[in-house]
C-alpha atoms as a PDB file:
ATOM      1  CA  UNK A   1       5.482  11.791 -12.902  1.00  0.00           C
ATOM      2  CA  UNK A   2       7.902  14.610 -11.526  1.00  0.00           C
ATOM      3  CA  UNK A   3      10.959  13.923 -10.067  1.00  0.00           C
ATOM      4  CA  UNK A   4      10.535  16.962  -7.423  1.00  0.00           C
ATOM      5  CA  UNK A   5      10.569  16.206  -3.939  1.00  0.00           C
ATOM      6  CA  UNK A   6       6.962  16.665  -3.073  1.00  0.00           C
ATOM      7  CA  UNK A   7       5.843  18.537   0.059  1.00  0.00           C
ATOM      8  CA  UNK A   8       4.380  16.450   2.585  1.00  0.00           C
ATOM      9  CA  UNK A   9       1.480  18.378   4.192  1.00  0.00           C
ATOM     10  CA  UNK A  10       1.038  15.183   7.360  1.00  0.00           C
ATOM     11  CA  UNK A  11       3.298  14.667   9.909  1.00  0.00           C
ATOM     12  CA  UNK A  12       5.640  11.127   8.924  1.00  0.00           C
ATOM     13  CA  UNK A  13       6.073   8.509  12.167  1.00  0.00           C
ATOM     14  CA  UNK A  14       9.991   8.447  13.051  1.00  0.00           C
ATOM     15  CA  UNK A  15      12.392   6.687  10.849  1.00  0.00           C
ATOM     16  CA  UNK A  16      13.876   3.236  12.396  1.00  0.00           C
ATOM     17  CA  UNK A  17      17.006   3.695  12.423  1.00  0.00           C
ATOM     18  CA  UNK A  18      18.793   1.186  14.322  1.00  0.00           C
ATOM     19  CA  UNK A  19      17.091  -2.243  12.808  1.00  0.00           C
ATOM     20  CA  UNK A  20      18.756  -4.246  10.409  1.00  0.00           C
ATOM     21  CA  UNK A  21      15.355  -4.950   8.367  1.00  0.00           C
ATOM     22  CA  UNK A  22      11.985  -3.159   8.057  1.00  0.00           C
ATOM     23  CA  UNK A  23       9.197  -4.474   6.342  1.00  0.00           C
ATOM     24  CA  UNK A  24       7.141  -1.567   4.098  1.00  0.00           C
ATOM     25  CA  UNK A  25       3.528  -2.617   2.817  1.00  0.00           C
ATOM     26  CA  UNK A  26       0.975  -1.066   0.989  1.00  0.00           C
ATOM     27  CA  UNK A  27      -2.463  -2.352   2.477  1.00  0.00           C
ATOM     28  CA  UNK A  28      -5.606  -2.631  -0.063  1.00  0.00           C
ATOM     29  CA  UNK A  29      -5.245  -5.678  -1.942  1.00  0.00           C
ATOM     30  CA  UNK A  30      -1.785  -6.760  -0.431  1.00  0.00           C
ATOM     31  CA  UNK A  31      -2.466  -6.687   3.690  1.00  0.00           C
ATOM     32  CA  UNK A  32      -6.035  -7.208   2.700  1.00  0.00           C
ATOM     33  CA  UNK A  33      -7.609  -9.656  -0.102  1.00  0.00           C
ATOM     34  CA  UNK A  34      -9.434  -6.562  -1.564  1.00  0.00           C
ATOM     35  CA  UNK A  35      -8.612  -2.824  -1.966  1.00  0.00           C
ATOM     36  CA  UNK A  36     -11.111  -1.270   0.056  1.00  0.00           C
ATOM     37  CA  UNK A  37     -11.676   2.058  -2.586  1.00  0.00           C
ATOM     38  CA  UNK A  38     -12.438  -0.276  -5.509  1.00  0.00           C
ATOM     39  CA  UNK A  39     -14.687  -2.151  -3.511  1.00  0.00           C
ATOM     40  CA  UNK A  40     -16.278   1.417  -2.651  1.00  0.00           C
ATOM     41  CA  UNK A  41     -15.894   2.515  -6.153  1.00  0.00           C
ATOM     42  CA  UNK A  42     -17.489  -0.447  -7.294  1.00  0.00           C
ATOM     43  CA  UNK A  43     -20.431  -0.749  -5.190  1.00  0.00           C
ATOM     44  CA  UNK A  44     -21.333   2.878  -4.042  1.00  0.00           C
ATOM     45  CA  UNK A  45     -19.436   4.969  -6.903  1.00  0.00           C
ATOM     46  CA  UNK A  46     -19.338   5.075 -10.773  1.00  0.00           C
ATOM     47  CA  UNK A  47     -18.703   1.477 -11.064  1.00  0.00           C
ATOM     48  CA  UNK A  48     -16.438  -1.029 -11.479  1.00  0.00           C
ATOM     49  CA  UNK A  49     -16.137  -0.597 -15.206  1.00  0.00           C
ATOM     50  CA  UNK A  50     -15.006   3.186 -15.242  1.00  0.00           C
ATOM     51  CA  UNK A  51     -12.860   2.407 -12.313  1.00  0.00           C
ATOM     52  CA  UNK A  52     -10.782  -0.273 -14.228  1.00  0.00           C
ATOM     53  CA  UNK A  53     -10.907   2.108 -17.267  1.00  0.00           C
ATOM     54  CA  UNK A  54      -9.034   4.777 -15.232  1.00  0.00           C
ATOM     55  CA  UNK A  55      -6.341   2.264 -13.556  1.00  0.00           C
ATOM     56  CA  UNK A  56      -4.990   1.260 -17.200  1.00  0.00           C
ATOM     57  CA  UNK A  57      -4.936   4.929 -17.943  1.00  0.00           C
ATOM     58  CA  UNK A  58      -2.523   5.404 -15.408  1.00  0.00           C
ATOM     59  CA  UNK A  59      -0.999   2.086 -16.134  1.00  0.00           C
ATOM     60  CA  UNK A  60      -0.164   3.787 -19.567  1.00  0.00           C
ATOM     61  CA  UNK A  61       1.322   6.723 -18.366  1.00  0.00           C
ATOM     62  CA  UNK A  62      -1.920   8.784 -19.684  1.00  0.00           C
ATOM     63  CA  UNK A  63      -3.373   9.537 -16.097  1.00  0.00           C
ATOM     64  CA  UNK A  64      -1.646  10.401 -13.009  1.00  0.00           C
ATOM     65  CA  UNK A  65      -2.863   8.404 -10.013  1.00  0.00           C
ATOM     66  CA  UNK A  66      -4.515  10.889  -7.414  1.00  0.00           C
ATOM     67  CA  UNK A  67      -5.120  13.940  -9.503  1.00  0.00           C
ATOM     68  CA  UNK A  68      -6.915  12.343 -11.991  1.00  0.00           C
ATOM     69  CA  UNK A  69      -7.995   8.841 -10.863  1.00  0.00           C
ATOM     70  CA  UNK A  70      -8.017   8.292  -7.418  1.00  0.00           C
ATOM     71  CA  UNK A  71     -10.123  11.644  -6.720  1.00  0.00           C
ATOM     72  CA  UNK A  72     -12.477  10.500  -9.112  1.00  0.00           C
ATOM     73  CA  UNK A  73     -13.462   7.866  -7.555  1.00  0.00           C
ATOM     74  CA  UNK A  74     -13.574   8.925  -4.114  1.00  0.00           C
ATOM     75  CA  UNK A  75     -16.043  11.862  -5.137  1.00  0.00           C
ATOM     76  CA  UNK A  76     -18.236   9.538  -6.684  1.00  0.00           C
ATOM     77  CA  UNK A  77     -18.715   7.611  -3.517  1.00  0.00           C
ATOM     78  CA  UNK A  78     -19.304  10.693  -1.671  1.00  0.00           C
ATOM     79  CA  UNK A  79     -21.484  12.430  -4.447  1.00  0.00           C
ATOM     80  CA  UNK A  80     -23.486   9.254  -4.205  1.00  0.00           C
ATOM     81  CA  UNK A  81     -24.680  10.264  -0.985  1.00  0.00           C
ATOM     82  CA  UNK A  82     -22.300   7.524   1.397  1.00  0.00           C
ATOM     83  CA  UNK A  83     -20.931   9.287   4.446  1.00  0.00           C
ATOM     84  CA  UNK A  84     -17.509   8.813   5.660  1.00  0.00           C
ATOM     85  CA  UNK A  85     -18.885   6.491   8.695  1.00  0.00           C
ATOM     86  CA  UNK A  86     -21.225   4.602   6.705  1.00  0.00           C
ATOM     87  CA  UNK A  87     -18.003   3.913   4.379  1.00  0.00           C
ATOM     88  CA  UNK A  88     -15.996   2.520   7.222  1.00  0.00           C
ATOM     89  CA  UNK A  89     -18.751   0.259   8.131  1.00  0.00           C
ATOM     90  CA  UNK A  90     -19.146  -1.365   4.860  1.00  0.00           C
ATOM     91  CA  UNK A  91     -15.535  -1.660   4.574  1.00  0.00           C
ATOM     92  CA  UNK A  92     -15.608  -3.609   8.157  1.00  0.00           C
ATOM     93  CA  UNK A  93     -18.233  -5.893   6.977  1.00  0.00           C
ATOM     94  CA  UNK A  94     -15.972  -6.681   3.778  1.00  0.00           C
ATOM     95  CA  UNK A  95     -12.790  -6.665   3.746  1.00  0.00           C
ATOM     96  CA  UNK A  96     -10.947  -9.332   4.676  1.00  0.00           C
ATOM     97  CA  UNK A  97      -7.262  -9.800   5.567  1.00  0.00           C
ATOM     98  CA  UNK A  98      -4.679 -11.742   3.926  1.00  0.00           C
ATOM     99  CA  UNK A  99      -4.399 -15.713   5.269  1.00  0.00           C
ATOM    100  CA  UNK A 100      -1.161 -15.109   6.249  1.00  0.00           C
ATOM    101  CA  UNK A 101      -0.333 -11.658   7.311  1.00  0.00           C
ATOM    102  CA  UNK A 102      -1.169 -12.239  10.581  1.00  0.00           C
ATOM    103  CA  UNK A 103       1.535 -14.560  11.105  1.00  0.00           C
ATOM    104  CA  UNK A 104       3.973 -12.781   9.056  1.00  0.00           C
ATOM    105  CA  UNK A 105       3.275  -9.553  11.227  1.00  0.00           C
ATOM    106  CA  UNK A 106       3.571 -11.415  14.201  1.00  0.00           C
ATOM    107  CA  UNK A 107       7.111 -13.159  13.308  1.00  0.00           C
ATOM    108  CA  UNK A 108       8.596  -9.817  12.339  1.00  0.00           C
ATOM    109  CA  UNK A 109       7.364  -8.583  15.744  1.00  0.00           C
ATOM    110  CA  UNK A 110       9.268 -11.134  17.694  1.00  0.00           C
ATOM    111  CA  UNK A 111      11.951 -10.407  15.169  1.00  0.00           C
ATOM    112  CA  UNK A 112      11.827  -6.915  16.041  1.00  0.00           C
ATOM    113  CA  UNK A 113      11.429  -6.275  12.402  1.00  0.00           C
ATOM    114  CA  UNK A 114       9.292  -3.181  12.135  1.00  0.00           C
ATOM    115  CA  UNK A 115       6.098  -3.477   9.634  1.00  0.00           C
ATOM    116  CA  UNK A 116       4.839  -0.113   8.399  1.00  0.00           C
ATOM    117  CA  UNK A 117       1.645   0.300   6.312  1.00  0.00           C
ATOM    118  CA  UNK A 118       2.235   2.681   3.512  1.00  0.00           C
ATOM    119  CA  UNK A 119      -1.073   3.436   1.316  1.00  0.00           C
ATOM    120  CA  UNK A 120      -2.667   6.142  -0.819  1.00  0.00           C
ATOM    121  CA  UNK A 121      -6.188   5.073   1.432  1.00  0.00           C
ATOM    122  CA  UNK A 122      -7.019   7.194   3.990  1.00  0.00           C
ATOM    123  CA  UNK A 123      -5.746   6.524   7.546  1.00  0.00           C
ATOM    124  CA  UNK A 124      -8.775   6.929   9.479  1.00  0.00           C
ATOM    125  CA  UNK A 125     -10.671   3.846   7.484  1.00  0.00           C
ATOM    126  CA  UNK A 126      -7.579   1.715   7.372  1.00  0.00           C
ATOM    127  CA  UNK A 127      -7.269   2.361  11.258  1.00  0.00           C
ATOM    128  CA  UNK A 128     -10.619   1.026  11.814  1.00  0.00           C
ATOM    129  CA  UNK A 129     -10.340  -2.174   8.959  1.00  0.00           C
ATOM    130  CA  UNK A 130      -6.841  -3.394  10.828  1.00  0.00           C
ATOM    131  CA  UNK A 131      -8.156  -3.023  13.892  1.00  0.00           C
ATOM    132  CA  UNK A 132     -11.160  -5.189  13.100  1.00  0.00           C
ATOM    133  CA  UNK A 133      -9.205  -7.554  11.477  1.00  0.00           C
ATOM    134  CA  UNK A 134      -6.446  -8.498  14.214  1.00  0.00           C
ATOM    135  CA  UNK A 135      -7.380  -6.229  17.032  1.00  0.00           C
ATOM    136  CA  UNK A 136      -7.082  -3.079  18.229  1.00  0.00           C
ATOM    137  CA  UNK A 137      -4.031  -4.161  20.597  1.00  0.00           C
ATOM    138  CA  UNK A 138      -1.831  -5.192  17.608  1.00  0.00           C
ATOM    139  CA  UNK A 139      -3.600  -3.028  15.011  1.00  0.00           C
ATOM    140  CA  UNK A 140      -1.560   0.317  17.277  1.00  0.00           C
ATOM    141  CA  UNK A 141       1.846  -1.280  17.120  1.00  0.00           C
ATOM    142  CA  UNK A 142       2.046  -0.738  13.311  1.00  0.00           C
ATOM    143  CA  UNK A 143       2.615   2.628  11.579  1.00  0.00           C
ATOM    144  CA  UNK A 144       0.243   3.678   9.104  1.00  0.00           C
ATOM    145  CA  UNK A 145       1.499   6.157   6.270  1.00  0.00           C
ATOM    146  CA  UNK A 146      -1.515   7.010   4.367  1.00  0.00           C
ATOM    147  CA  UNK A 147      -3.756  10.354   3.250  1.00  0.00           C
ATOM    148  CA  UNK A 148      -6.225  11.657   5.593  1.00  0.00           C
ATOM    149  CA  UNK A 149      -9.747  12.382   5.443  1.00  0.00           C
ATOM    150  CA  UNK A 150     -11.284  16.049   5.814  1.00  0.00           C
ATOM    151  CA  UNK A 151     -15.104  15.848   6.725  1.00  0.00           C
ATOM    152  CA  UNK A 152     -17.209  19.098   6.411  1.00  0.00           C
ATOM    153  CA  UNK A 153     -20.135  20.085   8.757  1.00  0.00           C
ATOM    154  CA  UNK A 154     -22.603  19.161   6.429  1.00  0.00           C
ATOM    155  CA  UNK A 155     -21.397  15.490   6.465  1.00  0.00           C
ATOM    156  CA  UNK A 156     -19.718  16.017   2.771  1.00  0.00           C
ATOM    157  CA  UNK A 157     -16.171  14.699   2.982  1.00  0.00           C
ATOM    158  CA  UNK A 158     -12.988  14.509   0.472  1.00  0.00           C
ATOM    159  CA  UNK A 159      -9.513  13.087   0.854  1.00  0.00           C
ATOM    160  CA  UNK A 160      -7.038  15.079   2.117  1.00  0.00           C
ATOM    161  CA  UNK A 161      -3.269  13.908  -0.254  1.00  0.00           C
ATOM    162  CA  UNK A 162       0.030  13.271   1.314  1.00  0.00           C
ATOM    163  CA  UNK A 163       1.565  15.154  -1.614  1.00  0.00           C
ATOM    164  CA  UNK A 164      -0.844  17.144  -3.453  1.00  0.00           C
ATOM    165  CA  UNK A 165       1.756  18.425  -5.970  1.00  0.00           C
ATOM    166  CA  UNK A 166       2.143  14.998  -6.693  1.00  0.00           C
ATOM    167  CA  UNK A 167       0.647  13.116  -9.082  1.00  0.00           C
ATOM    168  CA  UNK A 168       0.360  10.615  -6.647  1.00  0.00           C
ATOM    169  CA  UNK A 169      -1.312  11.930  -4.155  1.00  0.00           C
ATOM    170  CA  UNK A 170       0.689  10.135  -1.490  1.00  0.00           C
ATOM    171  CA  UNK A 171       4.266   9.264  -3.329  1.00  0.00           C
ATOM    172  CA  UNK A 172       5.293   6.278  -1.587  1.00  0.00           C
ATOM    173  CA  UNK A 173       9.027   6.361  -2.635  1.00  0.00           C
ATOM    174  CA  UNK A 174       9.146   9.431  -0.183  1.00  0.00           C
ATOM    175  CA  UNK A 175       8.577   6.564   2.982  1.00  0.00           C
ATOM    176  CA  UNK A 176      11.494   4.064   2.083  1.00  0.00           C
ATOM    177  CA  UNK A 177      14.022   6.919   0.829  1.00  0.00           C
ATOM    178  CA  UNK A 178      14.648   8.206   3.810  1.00  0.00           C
ATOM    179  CA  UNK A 179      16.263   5.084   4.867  1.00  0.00           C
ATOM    180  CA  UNK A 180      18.641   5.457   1.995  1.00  0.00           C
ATOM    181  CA  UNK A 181      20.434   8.396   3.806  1.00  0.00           C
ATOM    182  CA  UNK A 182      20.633   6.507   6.763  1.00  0.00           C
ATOM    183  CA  UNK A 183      24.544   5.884   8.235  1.00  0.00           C
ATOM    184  CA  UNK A 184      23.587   2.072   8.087  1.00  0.00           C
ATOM    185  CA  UNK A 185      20.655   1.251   6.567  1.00  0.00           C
ATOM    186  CA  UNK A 186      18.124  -1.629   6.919  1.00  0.00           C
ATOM    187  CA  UNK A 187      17.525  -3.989   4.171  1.00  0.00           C
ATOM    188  CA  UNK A 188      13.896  -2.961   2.623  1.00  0.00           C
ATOM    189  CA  UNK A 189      11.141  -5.190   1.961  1.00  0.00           C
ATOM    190  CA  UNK A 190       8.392  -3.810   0.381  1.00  0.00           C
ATOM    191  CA  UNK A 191       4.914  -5.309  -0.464  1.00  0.00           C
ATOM    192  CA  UNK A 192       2.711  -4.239  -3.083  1.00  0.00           C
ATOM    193  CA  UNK A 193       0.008  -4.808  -6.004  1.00  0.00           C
ATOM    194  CA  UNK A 194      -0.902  -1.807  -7.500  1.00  0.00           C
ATOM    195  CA  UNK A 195      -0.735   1.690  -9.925  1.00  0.00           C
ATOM    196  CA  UNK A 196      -0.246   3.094  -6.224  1.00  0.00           C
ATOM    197  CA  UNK A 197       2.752   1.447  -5.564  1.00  0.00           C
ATOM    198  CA  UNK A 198       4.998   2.375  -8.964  1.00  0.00           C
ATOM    199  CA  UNK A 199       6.844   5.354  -7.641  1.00  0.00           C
ATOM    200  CA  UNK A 200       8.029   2.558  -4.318  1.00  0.00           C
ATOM    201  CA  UNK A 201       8.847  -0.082  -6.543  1.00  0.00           C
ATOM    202  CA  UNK A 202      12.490   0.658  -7.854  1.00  0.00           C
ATOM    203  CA  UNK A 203      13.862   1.703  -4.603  1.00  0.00           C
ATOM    204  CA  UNK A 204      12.774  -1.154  -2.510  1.00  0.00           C
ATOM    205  CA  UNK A 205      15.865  -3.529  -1.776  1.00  0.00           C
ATOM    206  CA  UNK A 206      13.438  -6.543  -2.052  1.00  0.00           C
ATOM    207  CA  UNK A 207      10.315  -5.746  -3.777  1.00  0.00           C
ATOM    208  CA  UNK A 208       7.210  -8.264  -3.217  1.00  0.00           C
ATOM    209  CA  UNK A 209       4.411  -8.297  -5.807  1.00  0.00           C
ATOM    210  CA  UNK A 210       1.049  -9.399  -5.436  1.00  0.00           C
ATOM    211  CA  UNK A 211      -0.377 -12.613  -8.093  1.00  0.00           C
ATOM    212  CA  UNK A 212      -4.395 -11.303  -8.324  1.00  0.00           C
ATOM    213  CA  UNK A 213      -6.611 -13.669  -9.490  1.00  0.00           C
ATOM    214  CA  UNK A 214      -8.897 -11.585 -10.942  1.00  0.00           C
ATOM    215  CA  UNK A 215      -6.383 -10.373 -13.741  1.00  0.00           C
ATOM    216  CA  UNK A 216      -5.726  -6.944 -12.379  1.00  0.00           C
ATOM    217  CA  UNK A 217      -1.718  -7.440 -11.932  1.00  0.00           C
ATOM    218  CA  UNK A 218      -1.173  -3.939 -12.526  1.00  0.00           C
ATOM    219  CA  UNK A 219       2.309  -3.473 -10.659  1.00  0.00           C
ATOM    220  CA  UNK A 220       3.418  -7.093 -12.004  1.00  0.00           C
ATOM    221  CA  UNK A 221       2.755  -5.484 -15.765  1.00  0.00           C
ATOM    222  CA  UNK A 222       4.949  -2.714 -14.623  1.00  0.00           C
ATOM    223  CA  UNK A 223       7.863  -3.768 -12.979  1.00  0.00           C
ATOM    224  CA  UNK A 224       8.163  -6.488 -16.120  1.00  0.00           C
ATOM    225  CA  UNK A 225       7.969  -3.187 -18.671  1.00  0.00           C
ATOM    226  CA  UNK A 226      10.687  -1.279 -16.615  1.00  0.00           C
ATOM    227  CA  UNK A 227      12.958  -4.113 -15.620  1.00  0.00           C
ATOM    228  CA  UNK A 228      12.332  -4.025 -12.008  1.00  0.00           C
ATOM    229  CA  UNK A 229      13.193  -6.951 -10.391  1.00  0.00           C
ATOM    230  CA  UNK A 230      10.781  -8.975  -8.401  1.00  0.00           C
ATOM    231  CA  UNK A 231       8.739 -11.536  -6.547  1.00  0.00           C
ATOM    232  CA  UNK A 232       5.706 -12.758  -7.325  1.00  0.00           C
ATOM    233  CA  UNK A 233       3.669 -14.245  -3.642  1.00  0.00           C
ATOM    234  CA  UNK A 234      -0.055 -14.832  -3.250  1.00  0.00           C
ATOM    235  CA  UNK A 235       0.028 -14.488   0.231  1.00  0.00           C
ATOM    236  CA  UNK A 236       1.975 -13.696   3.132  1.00  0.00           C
ATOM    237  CA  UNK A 237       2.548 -17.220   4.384  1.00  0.00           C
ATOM    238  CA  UNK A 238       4.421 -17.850   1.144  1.00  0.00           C
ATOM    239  CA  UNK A 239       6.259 -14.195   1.389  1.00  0.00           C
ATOM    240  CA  UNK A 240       7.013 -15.287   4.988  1.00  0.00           C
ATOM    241  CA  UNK A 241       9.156 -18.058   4.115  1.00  0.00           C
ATOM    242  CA  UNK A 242      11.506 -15.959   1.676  1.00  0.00           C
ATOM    243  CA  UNK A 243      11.608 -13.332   4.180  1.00  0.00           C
ATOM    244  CA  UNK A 244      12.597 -15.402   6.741  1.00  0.00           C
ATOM    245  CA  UNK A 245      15.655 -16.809   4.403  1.00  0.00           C
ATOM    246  CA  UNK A 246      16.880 -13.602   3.901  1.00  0.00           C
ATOM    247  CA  UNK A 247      17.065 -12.440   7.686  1.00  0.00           C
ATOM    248  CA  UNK A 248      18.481 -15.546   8.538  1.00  0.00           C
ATOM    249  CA  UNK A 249      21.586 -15.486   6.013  1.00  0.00           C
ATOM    250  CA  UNK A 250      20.225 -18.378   4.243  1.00  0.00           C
ATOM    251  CA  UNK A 251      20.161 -16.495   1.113  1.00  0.00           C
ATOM    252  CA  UNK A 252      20.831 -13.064  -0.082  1.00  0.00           C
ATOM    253  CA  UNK A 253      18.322 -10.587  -1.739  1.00  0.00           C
ATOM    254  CA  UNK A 254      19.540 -10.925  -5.322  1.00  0.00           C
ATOM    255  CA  UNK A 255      19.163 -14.769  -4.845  1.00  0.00           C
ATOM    256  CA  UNK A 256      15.468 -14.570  -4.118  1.00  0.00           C
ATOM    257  CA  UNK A 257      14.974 -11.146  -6.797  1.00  0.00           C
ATOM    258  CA  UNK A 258      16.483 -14.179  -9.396  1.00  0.00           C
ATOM    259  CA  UNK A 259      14.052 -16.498  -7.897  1.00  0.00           C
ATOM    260  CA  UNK A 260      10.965 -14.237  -8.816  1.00  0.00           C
ATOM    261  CA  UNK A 261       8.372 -16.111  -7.125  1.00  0.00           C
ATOM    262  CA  UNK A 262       7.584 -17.129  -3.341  1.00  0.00           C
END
């Protein structure tokens, strides 16, 4: 991966700058119980097994994320014949939200703790899976930092990347360092599971990592390689409760990094 500063060609919401904490997430697989583009991949694309071929590619180092990977499978979905809409409605009728973000989202609210989505998904489909999931009326108070989605007359469509001269597509380090240059700047958490999240991980001042079940741990098996410190959660009712230590003073954010579990 290059250490340029990619070009963002979308528009990023303003930067919080007068909260003490603010709460970064990525969504598939860590908001929700199952990343929506596998579950596309998997069902309408190429397949589950060339999918999780690709993802320990880029685990490796041998593949960047977007370039390589991620557009992959996205054009096999479309090339498959699924349109855009008929995505988002199979994605409604499957994915399913973590048991305990909505309680975690709605603490940090009364907290006035921001919670931003950050994702290399496309905003338009996680827009319409949040707002199934815990309404449209909460679903609009949190910021979504995604890709976009361009969709061509004919009904063909294709992501449109954050950072295209990135091998990430959407390099999610660009939506916490900003708050580095910040006068005072909020204590980080950031949630996340995934190949999608490695540029984000060493820069978050308390990174969260998502225990999968069905073996694919792929940001736990990188964060233990590099020596990025860590906590391992299955859900947001157990993330909750560290979180909640930390605003309150109860402990400080190396004390729950040496922890390493929720």
């Amino acid at each position: 991966m290059t250490d340029a500063i990619p070009e963002s060609t979308l528009p990023y919401p303003p930067v919080y700058k007068d909260k003490r904490f603010v709460v970064l997430s990525d969504w598939d697989g860590t908001i929700t119980t199952q990343d929506s583009n596998d579950y596309m991949t998997d069902n309408l694309g190429f397949g589950k097994a060339r999918r999780r071929a690709g993802n320990l590619e880029i685990l490796a180092g041998r593949q960047t994320f977007s370039r390589d990977g991620f557009r992959e499978m996205l054009e096999s979905i479309a090339a498959n014949g699924h349109s855009f809409d008929e995505c988002k409605e199979v994605l409604k009728k499957n994915i399913k939200l973590d048991v305990g973000f909505k309680d975690f989202n709605a603490w940090c609210a009364a907290n006035d703790i921001p919670v931003v989505i950050v994702s290399s998904g496309m905003a338009p489909s996680i827009r319409a899976v949040l707002s199934n999931l815990v309404g449209e009326e909460v679903a609009d108070t949190i910021d979504i930092i995604a890709n976009e989605v361009e969709i061509e007359d004919n009904g063909k469509w294709h992501i449109n990347f954050r950072h295209p001269s990135s091998g990430y597509g959407h390099d999610k380090s660009r939506a916490i360092l900003p708050y580095k240059d910040l006068e005072s700047p909020p204590l980080l958490f950031f949630f996340g599971d995934g190949v999608s999240d490695m540029s984000a991980a060493r820069h978050a001042d308390v990174l969260f990592v998502k225990q999968k079940d069905d073996g694919e741990n792929d940001l736990a098996a990188y964060c233990t390689r590099e020596g990025i410190k860590h906590i391992i959660f299955r859900d947001f009712a157990q993330a909750l409760r560290v979180v909640q230590a930390v605003v309150r003073g109860e402990k400080t954010p190396a004390e729950v990094l040496a922890a390493g579990k929720a």
